[in-house]
Structures are given as C-alpha cells and as structure tokens.
Protein backbone atom coordinates (compact mmCIF):
# COMPACT_ATOMS: atom_id res chain seq x y z
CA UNK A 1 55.06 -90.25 12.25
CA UNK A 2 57.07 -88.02 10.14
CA UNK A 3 57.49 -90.46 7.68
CA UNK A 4 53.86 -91.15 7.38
CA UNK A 5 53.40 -87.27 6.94
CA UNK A 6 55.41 -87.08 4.30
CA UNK A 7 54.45 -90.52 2.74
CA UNK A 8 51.21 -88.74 2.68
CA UNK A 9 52.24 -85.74 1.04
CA UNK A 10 53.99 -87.30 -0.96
CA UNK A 11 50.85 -89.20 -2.30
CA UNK A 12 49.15 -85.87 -2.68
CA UNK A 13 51.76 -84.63 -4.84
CA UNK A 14 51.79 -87.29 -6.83
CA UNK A 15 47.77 -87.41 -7.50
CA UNK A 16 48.18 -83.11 -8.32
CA UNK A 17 50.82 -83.55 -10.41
CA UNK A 18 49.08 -86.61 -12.42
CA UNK A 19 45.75 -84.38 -12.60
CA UNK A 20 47.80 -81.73 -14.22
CA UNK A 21 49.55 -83.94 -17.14
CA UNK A 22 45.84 -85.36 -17.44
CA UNK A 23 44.65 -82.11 -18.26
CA UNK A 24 47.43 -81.37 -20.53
CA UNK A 25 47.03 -84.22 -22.22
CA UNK A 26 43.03 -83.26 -23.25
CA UNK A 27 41.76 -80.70 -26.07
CA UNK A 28 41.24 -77.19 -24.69
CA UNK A 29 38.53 -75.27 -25.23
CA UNK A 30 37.87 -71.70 -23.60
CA UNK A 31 34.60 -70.30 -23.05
CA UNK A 32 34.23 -66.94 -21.54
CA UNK A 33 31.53 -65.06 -19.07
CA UNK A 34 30.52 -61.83 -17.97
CA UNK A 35 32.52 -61.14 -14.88
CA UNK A 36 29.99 -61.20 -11.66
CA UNK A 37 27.26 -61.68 -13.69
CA UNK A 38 24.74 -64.81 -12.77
CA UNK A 39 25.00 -65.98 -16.78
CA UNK A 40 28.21 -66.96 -15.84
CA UNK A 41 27.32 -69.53 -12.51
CA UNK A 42 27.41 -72.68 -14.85
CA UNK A 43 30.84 -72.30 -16.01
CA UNK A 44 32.03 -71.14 -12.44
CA UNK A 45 30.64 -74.75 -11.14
CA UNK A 46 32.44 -76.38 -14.08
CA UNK A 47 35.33 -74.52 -13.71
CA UNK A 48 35.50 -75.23 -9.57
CA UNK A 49 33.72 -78.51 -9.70
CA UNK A 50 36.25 -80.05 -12.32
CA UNK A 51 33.25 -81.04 -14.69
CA UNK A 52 35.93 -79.78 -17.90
CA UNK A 53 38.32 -82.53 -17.40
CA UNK A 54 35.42 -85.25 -16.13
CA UNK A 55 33.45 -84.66 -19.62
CA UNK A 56 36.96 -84.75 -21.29
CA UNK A 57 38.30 -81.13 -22.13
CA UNK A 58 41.07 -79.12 -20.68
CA UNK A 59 38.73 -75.29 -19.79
CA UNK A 60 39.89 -72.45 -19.84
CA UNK A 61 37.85 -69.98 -18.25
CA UNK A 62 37.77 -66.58 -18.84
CA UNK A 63 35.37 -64.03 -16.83
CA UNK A 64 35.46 -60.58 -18.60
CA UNK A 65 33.76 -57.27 -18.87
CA UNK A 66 30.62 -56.57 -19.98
CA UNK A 67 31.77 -53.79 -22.42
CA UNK A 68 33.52 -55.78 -25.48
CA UNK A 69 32.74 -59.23 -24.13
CA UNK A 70 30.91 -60.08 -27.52
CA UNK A 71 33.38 -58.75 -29.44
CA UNK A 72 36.09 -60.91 -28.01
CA UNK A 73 34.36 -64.02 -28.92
CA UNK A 74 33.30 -62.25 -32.66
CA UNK A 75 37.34 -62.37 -33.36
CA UNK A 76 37.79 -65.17 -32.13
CA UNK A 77 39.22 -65.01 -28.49
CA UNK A 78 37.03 -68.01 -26.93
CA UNK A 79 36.05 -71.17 -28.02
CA UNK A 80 32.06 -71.01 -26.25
CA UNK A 81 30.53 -67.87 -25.10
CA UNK A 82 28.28 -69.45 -22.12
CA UNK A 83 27.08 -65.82 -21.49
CA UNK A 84 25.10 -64.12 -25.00
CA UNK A 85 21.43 -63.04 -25.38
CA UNK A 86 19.87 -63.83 -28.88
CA UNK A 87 19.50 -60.14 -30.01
CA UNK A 88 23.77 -60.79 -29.92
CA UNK A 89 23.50 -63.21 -32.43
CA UNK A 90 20.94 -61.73 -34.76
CA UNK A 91 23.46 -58.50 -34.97
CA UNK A 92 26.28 -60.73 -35.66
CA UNK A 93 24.90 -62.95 -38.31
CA UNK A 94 23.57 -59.67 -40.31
CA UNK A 95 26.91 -58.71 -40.48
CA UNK A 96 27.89 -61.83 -41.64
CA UNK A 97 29.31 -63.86 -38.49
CA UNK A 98 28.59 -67.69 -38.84
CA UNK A 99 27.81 -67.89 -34.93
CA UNK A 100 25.00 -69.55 -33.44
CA UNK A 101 23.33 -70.79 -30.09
CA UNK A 102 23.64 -74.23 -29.46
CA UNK A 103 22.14 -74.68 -26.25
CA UNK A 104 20.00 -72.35 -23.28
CA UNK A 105 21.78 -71.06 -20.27
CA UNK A 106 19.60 -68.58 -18.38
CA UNK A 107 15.77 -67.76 -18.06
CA UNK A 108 14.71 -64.12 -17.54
CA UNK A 109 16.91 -63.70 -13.97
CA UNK A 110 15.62 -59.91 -14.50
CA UNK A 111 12.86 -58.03 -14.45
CA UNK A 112 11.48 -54.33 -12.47
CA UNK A 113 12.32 -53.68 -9.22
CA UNK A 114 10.56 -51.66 -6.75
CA UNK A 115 11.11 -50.38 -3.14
CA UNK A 116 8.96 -51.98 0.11
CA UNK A 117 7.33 -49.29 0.20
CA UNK A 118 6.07 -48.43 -3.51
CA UNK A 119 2.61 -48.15 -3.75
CA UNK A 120 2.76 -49.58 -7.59
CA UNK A 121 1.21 -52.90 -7.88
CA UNK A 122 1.93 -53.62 -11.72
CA UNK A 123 3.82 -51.59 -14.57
CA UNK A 124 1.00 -49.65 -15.27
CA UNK A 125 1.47 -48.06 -12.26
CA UNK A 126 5.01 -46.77 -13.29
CA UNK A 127 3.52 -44.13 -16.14
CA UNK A 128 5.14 -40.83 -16.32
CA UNK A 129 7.46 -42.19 -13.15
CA UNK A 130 11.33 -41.89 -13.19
CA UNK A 131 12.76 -45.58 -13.89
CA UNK A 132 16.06 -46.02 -13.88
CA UNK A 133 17.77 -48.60 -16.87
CA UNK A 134 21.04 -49.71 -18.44
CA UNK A 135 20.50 -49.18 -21.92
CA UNK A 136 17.32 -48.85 -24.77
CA UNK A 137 19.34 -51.90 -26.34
CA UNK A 138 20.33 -53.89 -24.28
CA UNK A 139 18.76 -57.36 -23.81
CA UNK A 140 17.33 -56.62 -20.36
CA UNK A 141 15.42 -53.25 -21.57
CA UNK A 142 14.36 -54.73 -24.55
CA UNK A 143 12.78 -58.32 -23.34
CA UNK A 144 11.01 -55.88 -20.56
CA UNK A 145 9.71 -53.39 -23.43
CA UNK A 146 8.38 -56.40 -25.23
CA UNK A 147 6.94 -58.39 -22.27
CA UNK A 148 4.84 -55.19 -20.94
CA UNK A 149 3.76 -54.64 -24.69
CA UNK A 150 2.12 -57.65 -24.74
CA UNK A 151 1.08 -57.97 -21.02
CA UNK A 152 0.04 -54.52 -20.82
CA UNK A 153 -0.45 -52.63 -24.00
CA UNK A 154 1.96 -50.09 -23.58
CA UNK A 155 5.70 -48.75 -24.35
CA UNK A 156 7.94 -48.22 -21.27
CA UNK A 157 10.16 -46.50 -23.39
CA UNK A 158 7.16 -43.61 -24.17
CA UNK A 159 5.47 -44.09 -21.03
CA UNK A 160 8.08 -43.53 -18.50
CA UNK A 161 10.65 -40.97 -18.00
CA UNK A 162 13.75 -43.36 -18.18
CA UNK A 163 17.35 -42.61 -16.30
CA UNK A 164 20.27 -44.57 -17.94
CA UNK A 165 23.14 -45.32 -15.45
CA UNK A 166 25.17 -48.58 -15.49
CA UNK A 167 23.80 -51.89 -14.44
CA UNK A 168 25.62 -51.97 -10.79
CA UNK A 169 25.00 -48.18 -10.42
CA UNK A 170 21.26 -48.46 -11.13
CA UNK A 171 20.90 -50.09 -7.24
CA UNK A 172 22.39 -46.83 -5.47
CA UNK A 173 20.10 -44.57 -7.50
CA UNK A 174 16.74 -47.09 -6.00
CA UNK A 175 18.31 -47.03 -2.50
CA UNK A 176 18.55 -43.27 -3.07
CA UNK A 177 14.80 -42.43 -3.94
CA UNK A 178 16.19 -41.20 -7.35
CA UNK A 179 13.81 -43.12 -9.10
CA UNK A 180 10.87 -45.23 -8.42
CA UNK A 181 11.75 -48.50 -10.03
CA UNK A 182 15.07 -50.10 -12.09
CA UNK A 183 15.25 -52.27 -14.75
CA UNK A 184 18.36 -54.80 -13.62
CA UNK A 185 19.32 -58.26 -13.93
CA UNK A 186 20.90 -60.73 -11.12
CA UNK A 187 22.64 -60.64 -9.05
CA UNK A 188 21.94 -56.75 -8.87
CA UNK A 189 18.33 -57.59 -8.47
CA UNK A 190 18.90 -59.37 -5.10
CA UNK A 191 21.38 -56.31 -4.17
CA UNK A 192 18.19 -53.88 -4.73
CA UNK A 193 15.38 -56.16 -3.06
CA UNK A 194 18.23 -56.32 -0.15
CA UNK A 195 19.06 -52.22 -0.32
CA UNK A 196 15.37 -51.57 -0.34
CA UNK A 197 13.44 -53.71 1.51
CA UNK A 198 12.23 -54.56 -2.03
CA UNK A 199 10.40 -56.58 -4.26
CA UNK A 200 9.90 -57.74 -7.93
CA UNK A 201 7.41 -55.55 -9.78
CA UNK A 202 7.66 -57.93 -12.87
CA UNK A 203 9.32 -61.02 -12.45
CA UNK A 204 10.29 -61.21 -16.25
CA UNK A 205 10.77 -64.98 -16.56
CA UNK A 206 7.46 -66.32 -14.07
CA UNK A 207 5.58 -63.65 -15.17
CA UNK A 208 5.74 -64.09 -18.92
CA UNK A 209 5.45 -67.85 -18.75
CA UNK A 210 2.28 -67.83 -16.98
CA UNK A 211 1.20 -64.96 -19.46
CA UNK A 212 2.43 -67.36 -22.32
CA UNK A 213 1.14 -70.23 -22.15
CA UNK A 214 4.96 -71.56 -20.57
CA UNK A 215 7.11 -69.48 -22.82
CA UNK A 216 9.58 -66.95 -21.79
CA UNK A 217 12.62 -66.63 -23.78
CA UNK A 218 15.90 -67.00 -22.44
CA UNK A 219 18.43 -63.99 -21.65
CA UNK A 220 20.82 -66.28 -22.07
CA UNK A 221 22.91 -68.91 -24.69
CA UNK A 222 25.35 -71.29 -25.52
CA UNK A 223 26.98 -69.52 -28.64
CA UNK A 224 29.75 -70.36 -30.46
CA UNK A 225 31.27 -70.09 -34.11
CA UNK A 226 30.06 -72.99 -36.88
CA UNK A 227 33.48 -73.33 -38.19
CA UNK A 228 34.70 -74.31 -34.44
CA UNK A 229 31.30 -76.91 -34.04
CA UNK A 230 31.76 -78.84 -37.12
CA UNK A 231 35.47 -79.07 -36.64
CA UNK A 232 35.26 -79.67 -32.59
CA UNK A 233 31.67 -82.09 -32.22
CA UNK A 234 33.20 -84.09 -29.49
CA UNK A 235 33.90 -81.08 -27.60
CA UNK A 236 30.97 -79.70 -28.34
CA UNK A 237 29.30 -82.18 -26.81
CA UNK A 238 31.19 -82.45 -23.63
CA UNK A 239 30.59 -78.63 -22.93
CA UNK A 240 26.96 -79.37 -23.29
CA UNK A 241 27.29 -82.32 -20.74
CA UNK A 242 29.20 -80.63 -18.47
CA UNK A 243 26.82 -77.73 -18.25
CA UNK A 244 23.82 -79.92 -17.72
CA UNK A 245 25.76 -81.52 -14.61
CA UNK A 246 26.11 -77.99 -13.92
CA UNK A 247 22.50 -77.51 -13.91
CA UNK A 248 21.68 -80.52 -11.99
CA UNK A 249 23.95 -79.63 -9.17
CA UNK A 250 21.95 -75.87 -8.82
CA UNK A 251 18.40 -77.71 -8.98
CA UNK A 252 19.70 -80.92 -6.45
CA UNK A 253 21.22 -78.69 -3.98
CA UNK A 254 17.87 -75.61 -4.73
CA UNK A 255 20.80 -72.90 -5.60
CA UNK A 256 22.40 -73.41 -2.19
CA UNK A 257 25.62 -74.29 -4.16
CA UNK A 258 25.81 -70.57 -4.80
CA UNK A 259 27.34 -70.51 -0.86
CA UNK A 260 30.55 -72.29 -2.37
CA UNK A 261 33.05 -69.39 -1.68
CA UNK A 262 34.45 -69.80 -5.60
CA UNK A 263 30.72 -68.82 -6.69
CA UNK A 264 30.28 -65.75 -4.51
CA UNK A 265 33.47 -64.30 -4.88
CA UNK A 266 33.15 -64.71 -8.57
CA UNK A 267 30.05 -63.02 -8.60
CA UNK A 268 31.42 -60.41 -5.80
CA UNK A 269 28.63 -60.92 -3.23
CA UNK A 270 29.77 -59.88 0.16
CA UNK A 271 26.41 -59.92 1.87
CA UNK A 272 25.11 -62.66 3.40
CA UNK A 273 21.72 -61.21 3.25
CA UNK A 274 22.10 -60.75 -0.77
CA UNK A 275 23.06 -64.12 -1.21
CA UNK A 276 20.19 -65.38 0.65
CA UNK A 277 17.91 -63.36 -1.55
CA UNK A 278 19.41 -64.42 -4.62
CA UNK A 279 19.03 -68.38 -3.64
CA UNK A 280 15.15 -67.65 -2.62
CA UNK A 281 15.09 -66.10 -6.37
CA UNK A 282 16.92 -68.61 -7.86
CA UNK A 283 15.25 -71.35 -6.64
CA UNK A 284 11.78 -69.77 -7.03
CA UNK A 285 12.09 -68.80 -10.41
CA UNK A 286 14.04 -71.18 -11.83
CA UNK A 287 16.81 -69.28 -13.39
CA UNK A 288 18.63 -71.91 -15.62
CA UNK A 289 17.21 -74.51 -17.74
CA UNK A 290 18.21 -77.14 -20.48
CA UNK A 291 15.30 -77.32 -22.38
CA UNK A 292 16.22 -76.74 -26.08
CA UNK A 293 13.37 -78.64 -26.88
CA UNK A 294 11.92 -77.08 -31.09
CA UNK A 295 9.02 -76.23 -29.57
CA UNK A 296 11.01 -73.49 -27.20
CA UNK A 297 13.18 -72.83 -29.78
CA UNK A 298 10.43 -72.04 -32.69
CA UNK A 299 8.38 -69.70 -29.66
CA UNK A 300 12.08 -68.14 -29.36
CA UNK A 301 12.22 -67.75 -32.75
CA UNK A 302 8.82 -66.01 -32.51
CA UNK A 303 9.47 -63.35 -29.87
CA UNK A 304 12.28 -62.28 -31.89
CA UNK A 305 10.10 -61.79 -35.19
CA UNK A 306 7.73 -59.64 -32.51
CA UNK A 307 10.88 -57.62 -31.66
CA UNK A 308 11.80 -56.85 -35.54
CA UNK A 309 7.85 -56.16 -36.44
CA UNK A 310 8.90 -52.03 -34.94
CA UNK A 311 12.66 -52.67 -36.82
CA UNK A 312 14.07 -50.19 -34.01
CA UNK A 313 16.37 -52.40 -32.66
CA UNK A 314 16.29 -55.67 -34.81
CA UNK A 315 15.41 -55.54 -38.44
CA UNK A 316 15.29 -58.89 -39.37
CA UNK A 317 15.63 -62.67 -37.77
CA UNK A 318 18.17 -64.18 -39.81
CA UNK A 319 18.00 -68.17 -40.24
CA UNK A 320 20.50 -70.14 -38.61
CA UNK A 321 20.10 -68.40 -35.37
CA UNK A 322 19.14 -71.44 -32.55
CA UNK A 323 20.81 -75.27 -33.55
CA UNK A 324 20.77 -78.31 -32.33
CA UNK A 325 24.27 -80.57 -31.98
CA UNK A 326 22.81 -83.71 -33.37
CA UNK A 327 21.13 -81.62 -36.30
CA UNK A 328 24.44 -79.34 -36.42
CA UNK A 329 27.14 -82.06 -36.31
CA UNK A 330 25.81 -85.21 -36.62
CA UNK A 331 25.24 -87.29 -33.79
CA UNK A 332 27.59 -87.82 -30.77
CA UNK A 333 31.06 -89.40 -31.68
C-alpha cells in the first residue's frame, strides 16, 4: 500500500514538475488587471484555468492598483493590459504612445445605483439630488454623462450636486443615506444593490443598447503597445484565444464560474449574498463580449467623437485607436 502511495506521488510529481519545464520552455507574456475589479475576471480564469500555457504562452499575471495601473503598462511594465477604457488610449496616443486596443473585454458593468426605497424612477429624477461619484474623468462618470445626454437631454455634472469619494468608499456613503444615488462599477455595484436593498437606476450597458439601436460602448479593452504586436503576432493571437475560451466558460456556465474560490478572492467578495447579485447581473446584462466586429468598432469610434464635440475631457479622436490582428499583423502564423 505504501508503495502504491508513493508510486502515486511520485507520478504526481513527475506530471508538476514536467508542467513547469513546459511552461518554461514557452514565450512569456504579462498582462496586468485592476486588482478586484470585474475587468480583470478573464485573465483570472486564464490565469486559474491554465488557458496561457493551452494557447501556448507562459502568463504572467499581474493584478495592480487602480492609481498608476496605466502608467505601468505606458513604460512598459506588461506585455497586454486586459483592463483599459478607450478614453486611456486616446490620452496616450496624443501624447504620442503607439498603443492601441486590439480586442473588447467588458460592456458597461456600471451604471446609477439607487436604494429600495428611492422614489426616483429614471435620472431625471436625480436633479439638484446629492450623487455620490469617483471622478469627473474617469471612464465610469464620463460614459454616464454622455449616455443621460443623449437619453435624457441633460448634464449630470450641472444638474446634480455631485460628492467625489473613492470607488469602494462610494457604497458606505449609499448605505449611509449620504446621498441618494452613486455612480460605481462592478463588483461595487452588487455590494450597493446588496447594502441597500437596491437597484439599478440606469443599467449603463442594457440601457444604452436598447436606446441605440444595439450599441453601447465598452468600458473595457485589450490594449497593448504596436511595437510589442508586430514583433509578438503569434502571441498576440493566443491571448486573444485564450480570452475568448475565457468568455465561453462565463456564458456556458451563466457567470456561475465566478463561485471558483480563485475568482472571488481575487475580486475580494466575502458575501455570499454579493456574489449572488453579481452572477444575476452578470448573466443578465451580459458583461463581457468578443464582438470586435467594424461595425462596433466604427459606433465606438463615434461615441468618442460625441465625447470630444464639448473638448472638456477629450479633444480629439486620434486614428489608430481600435485594430484588428489580421489587419494589424497579418494573418495568424
């Protein structure tokens, strides 16, 4: 018996330790996430699901703040950023980074947030109401602006009387009855709707499509630097594959893969009732996609000329912005 126990171990030994020289023996190639953030889900199922090495690269994976993330990837820290909004790369390219998107991650997985018991039935009803936010320039507060603009015909940012507290933060001031709604993105969302017996106000991804003929633009990309595409296509190419395996394993499975204990303790969710909440959302509103079709890409292209038209935040739409592998470098080796 003993010697079938350690026959056996020694087996498993063997298979670990010829995984590892496997993985040493492929390219590496680093992409990086906001830590806890939902943005970062794909690469946590690639990272935990072993879709790197399958799809033939070596990962390394690298969840970091949300303060400087960008930069790090801007000089050059990580290979892919699986985790940027566009507005990102229309900054960087003015200043004369050669990044670009290459691929979608996330939909809109944000939106307003209200209390059970708010009487407010759409935006409108917000006006001259304390809402609580994360930033004027940030992606979330800016694809809300926009949205209501063109839903409703009117500017949160001059209609209501804004609080600015950090992302995380912005759930204890709802709970509290400091203000009457929050601007947030997942998984904080789920932690408010949980906190407050709440509810979306604005669902900004559902909402906007249905507005839009279909459209909504997504809050988040597949960026990386044109030097590293042109000189890595292969790679390029497997991260793409192994993200859309990473996609098909959230839609197959309707989120509940998000109960894998690697997923919630990456994103930090201790409550069962938040992850519930955050599966019913995900599932419902369909929070990651792979459609890089040019028809999404040219409406993309779009919203962001609609953002610049004001030139408060973004001046100009600089070319380059959204690419294609096959169109970028050539077609698959």
């Amino acid at each position: 018996m003993k010697r079938f126990i350690l026959g056996g171990m020694t087996a498993t030994a063997l298979t670990c330790l010829s995984a590892q020289v496997f993985a040493q023996d492929l390219p590496e190639v680093t992409l990086q996430a906001v830590a806890g953030s939902l943005g970062g889900v794909p690469m946590m199922i690639i990272e935990g699901e072993g879709l790197d090495e399958k799809y033939g690269f070596d990962g390394t994976f690298e969840y970091l703040p949300h303060e400087g993330i960008f930069q790090n990837f801007l000089i050059g820290n990580a290979d892919v950023s699986m985790d940027n909004d566009l507005l990102g790369v229309a900054f960087a390219r003015e200043e004369g980074f050669d990044i670009t998107s290459f691929y979608p991650v996330g939909n809109l997985y944000l939106g307003i947030v209200v209390p059970g018991d708010s009487e407010a039935k759409t935006p409108e009803d917000l006006k001259g109401k304390k809402v609580g936010h994360f930033g004027a320039d940030s992606g979330t507060t800016m694809f809300i602006r926009l949205i209501v603009e063109e839903m409703y015909g009117f500017d949160v940012l001059e209609e209501y009387d804004l609080s600015q507290v950090g992302p995380a933060a912005l759930v204890s001031l709802l709970k509290e009855g400091e203000v009457e709604a929050i601007f947030d993105f997942e998984s904080f969302v789920s932690e408010a709707i949980v906190a407050t017996d709440g509810r979306y106000l604005l669902q900004a991804y559902s909402d906007y499509a249905d507005f839009n003929g279909g459209f909504a633009p997504w809050i988040t990309n597949m960026v990386a630097h044109g030097e590293w595409l042109k000189d890595n296509p292969e790679l390029a190419y497997g991260v793409r594959d192994a993200y859309d395996e990473a996609v098909a394993m959230l839609e197959e499975t309707n989120y509940e893969i998000l109960r894998k204990p690697y997923i919630r303790e990456k994103l930090g969710i201790t409550s069962d009732d938040v992850l519930d909440v955050l599966i019913e959302n995900g599932a419902s509103h369909h929070y990651f996609t792979t459609d890089w079709s040019e028809d999404k890409r040219a409406a993309a292209t779009a919203f962001l000329e609609k953002l610049a038209e004001d030139g408060e935040v973004l001046q100009n739409v600089p070319d380059g912005m959204m690419v294609t592998l096959e169109d970028y470098v050539g077609p698959r080796p």
